[in-house]
C-alpha atoms as a PDB file:
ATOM      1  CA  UNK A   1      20.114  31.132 -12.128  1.00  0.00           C
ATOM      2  CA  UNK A   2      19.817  27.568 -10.834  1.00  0.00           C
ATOM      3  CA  UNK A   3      17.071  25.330 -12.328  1.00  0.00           C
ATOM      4  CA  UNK A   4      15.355  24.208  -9.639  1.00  0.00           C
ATOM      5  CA  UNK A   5      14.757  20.710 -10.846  1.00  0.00           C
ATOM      6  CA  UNK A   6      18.404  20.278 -10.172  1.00  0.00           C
ATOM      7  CA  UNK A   7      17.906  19.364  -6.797  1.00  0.00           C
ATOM      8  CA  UNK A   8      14.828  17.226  -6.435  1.00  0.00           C
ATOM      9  CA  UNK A   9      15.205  13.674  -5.144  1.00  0.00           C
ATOM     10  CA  UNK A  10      13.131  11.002  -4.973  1.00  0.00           C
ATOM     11  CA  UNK A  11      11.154  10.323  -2.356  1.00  0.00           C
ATOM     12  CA  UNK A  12      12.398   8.711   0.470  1.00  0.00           C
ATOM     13  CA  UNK A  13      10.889   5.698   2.447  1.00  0.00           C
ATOM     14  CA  UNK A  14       9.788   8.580   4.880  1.00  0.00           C
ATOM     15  CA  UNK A  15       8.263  10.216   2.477  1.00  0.00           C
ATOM     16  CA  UNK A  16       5.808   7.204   1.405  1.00  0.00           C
ATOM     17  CA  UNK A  17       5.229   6.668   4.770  1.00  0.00           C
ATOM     18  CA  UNK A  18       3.469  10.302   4.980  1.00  0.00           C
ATOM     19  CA  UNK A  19       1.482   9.639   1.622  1.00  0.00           C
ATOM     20  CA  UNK A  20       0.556   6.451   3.192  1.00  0.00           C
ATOM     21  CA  UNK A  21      -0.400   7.116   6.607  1.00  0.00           C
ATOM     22  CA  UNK A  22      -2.383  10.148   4.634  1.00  0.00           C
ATOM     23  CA  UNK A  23      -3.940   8.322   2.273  1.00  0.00           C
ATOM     24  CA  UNK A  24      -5.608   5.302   4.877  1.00  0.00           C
ATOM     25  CA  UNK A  25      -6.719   8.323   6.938  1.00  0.00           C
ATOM     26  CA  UNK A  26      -8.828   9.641   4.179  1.00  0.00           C
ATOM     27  CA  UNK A  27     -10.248   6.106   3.510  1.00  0.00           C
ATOM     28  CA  UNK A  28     -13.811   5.750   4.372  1.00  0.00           C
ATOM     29  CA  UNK A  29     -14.757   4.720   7.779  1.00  0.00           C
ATOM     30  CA  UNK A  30     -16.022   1.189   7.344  1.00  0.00           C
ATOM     31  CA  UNK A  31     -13.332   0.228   4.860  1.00  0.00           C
ATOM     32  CA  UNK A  32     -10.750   0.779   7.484  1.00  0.00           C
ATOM     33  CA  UNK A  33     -12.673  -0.792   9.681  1.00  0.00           C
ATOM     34  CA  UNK A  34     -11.837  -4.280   8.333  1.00  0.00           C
ATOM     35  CA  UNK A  35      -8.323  -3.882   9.246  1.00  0.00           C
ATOM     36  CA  UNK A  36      -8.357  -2.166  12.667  1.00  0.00           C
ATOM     37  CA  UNK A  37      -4.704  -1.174  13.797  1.00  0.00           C
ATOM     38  CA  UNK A  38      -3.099  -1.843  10.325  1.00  0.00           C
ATOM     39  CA  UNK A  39       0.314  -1.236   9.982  1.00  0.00           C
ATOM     40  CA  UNK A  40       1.475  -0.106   7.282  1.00  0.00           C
ATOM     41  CA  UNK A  41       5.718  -0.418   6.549  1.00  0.00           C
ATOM     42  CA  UNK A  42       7.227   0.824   3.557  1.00  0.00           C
ATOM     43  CA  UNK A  43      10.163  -0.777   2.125  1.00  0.00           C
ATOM     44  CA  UNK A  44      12.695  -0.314  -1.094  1.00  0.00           C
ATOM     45  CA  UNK A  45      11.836  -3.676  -2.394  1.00  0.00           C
ATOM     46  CA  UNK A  46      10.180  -6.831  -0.873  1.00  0.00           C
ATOM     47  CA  UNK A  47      12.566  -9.642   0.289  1.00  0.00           C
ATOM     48  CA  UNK A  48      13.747 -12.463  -1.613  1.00  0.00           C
ATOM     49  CA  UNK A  49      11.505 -14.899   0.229  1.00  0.00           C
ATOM     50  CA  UNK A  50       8.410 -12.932  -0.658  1.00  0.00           C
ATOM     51  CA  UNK A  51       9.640 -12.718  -4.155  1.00  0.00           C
ATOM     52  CA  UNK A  52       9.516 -16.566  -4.529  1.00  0.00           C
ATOM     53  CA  UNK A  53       6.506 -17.042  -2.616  1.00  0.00           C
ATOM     54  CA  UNK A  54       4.823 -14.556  -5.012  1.00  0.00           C
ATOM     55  CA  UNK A  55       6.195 -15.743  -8.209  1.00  0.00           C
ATOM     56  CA  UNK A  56       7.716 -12.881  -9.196  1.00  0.00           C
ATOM     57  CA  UNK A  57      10.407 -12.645 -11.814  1.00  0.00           C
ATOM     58  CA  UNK A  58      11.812  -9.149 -10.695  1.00  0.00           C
ATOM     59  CA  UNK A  59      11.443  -7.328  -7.509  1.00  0.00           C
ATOM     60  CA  UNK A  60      10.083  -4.369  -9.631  1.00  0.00           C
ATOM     61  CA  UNK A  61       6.634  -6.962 -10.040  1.00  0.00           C
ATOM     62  CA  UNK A  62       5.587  -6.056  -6.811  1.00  0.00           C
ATOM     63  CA  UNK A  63       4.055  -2.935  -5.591  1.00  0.00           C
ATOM     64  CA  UNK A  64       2.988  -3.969  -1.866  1.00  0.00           C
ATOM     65  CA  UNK A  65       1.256  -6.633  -0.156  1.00  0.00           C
ATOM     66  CA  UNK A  66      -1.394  -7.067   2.557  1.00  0.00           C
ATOM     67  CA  UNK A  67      -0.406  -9.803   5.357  1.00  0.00           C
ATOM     68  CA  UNK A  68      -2.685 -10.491   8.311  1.00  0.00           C
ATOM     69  CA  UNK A  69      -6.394 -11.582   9.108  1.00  0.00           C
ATOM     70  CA  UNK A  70      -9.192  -8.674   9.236  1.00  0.00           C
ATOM     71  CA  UNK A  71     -11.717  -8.236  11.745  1.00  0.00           C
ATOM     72  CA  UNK A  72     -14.385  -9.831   9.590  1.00  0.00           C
ATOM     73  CA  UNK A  73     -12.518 -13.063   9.393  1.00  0.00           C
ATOM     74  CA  UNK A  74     -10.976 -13.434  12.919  1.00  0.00           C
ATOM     75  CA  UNK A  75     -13.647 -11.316  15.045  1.00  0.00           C
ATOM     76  CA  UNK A  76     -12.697  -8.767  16.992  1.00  0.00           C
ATOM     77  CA  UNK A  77     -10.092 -10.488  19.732  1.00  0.00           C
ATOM     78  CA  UNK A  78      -6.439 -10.734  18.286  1.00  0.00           C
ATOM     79  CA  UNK A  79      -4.943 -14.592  19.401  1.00  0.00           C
ATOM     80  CA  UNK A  80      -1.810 -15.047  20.897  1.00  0.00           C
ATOM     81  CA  UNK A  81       1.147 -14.794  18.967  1.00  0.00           C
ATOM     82  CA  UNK A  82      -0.786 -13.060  15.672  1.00  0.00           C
ATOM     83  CA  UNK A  83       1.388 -10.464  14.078  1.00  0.00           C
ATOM     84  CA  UNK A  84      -0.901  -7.365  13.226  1.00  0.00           C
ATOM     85  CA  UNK A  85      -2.624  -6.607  10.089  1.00  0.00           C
ATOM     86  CA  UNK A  86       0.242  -5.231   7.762  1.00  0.00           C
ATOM     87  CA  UNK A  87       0.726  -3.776   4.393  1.00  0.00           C
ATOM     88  CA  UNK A  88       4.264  -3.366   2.848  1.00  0.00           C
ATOM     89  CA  UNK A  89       4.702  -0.903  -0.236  1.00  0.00           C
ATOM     90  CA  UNK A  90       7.595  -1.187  -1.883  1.00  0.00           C
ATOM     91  CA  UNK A  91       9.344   2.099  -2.504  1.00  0.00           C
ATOM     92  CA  UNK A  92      11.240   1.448  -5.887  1.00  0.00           C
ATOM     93  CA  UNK A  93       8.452  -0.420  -7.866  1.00  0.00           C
ATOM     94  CA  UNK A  94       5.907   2.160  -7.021  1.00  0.00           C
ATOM     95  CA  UNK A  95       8.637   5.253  -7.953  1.00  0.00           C
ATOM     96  CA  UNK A  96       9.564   3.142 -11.080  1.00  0.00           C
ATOM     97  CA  UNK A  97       6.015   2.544 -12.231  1.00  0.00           C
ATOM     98  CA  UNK A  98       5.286   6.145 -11.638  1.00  0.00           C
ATOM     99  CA  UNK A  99       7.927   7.263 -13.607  1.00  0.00           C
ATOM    100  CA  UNK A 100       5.616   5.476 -16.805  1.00  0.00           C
ATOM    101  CA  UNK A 101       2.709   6.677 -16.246  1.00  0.00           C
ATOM    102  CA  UNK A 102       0.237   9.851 -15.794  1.00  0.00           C
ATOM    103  CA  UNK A 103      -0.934   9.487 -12.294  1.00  0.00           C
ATOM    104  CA  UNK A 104       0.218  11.551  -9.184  1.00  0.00           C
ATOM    105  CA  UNK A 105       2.419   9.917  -6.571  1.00  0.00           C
ATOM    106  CA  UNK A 106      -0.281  10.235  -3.954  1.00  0.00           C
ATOM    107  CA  UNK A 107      -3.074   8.338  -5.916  1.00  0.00           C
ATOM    108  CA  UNK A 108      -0.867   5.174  -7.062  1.00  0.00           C
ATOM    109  CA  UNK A 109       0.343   4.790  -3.472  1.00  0.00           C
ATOM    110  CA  UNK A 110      -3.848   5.331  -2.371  1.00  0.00           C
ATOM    111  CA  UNK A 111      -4.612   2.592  -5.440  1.00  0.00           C
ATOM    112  CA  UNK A 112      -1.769   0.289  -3.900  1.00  0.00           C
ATOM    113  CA  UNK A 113      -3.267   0.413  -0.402  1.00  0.00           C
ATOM    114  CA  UNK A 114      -6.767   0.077  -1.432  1.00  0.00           C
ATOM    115  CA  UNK A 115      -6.040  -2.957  -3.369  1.00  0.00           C
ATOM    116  CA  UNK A 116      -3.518  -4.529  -1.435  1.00  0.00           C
ATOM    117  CA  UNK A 117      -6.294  -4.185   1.626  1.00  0.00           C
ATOM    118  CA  UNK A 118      -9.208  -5.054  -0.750  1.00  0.00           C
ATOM    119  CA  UNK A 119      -8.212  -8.498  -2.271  1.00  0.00           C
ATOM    120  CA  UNK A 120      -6.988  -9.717   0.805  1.00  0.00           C
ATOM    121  CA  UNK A 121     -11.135  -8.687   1.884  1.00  0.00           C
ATOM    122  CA  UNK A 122     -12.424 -10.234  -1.979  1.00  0.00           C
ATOM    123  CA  UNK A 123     -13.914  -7.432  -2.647  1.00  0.00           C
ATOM    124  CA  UNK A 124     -14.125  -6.572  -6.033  1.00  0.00           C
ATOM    125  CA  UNK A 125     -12.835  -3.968  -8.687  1.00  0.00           C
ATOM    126  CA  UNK A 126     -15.710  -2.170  -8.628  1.00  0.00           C
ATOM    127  CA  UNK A 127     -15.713  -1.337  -5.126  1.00  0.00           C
ATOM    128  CA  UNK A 128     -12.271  -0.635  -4.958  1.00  0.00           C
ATOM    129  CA  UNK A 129     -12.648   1.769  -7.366  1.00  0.00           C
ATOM    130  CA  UNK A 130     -15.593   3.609  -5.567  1.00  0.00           C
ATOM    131  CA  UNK A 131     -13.301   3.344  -2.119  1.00  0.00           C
ATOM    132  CA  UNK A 132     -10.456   5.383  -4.231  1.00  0.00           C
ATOM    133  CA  UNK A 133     -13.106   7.517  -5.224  1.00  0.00           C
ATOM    134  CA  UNK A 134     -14.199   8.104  -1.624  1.00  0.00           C
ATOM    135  CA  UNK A 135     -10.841   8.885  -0.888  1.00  0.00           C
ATOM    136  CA  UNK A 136     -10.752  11.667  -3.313  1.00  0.00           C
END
């Protein structure tokens, strides 16, 4: 008999994508709210320039990052020429942190979102926490 282990993978980009796109739709309502029309891009690791700009030493430091200007900042009409609202994951660091520790796929990519969303906002560890909570 075949183990079945022997053919897992890891999960694609595709694949965080899904968790993603699932995990921001069971966000509450008025956090996702402050970034109306988000969109959300996975990638395997973040580009060289972002690297620098972010001071990291490896392109496993980074686990995603929020770029763009919420409704509460920049009211509710979009200016010419403004990308949207966006929040990269990066595929390997989040797989390779995983891989250490005891928390399902689903919630670290949930934690990533919520935090990449919610320091961009300033809000605090404490409500981040009880938005991840929210989110079951």
């Amino acid at each position: 008999m075949t183990n079945p282990l022997a053919s897992l993978q890891a999960p694609s980009i595709a694949d965080l994508e899904i968790l993603a796109q699932e995990a921001f739709a069971r966000l509450p309502r008025e956090f996702r709210r402050l970034c109306d029309g988000v969109v959300i891009r996975v990638e395997d690791f973040p580009d060289d320039e972002t690297l620098q700009e972010m001071g990291c030493e490896s392109p496993f430091d980074l686990l995603g990052l929020f770029r763009g200007v919420g409704l509460a900042q920049a009211g509710a009409v979009m200016e010419t020429g403004q990308f949207p609202n966006m929040v990269w994951l990066y595929r390997r660091p989040i797989l390779d942190y995983w891989a250490e520790h005891e928390e399902s796929l689903g919630d670290l990519v949930t934690h990533v979102l919520v935090h990449e969303i919610g320091h961009h906002f300033g809000l605090s560890d404490e409500d981040m926490e009880a938005i991840e909570a929210a989110a079951g």
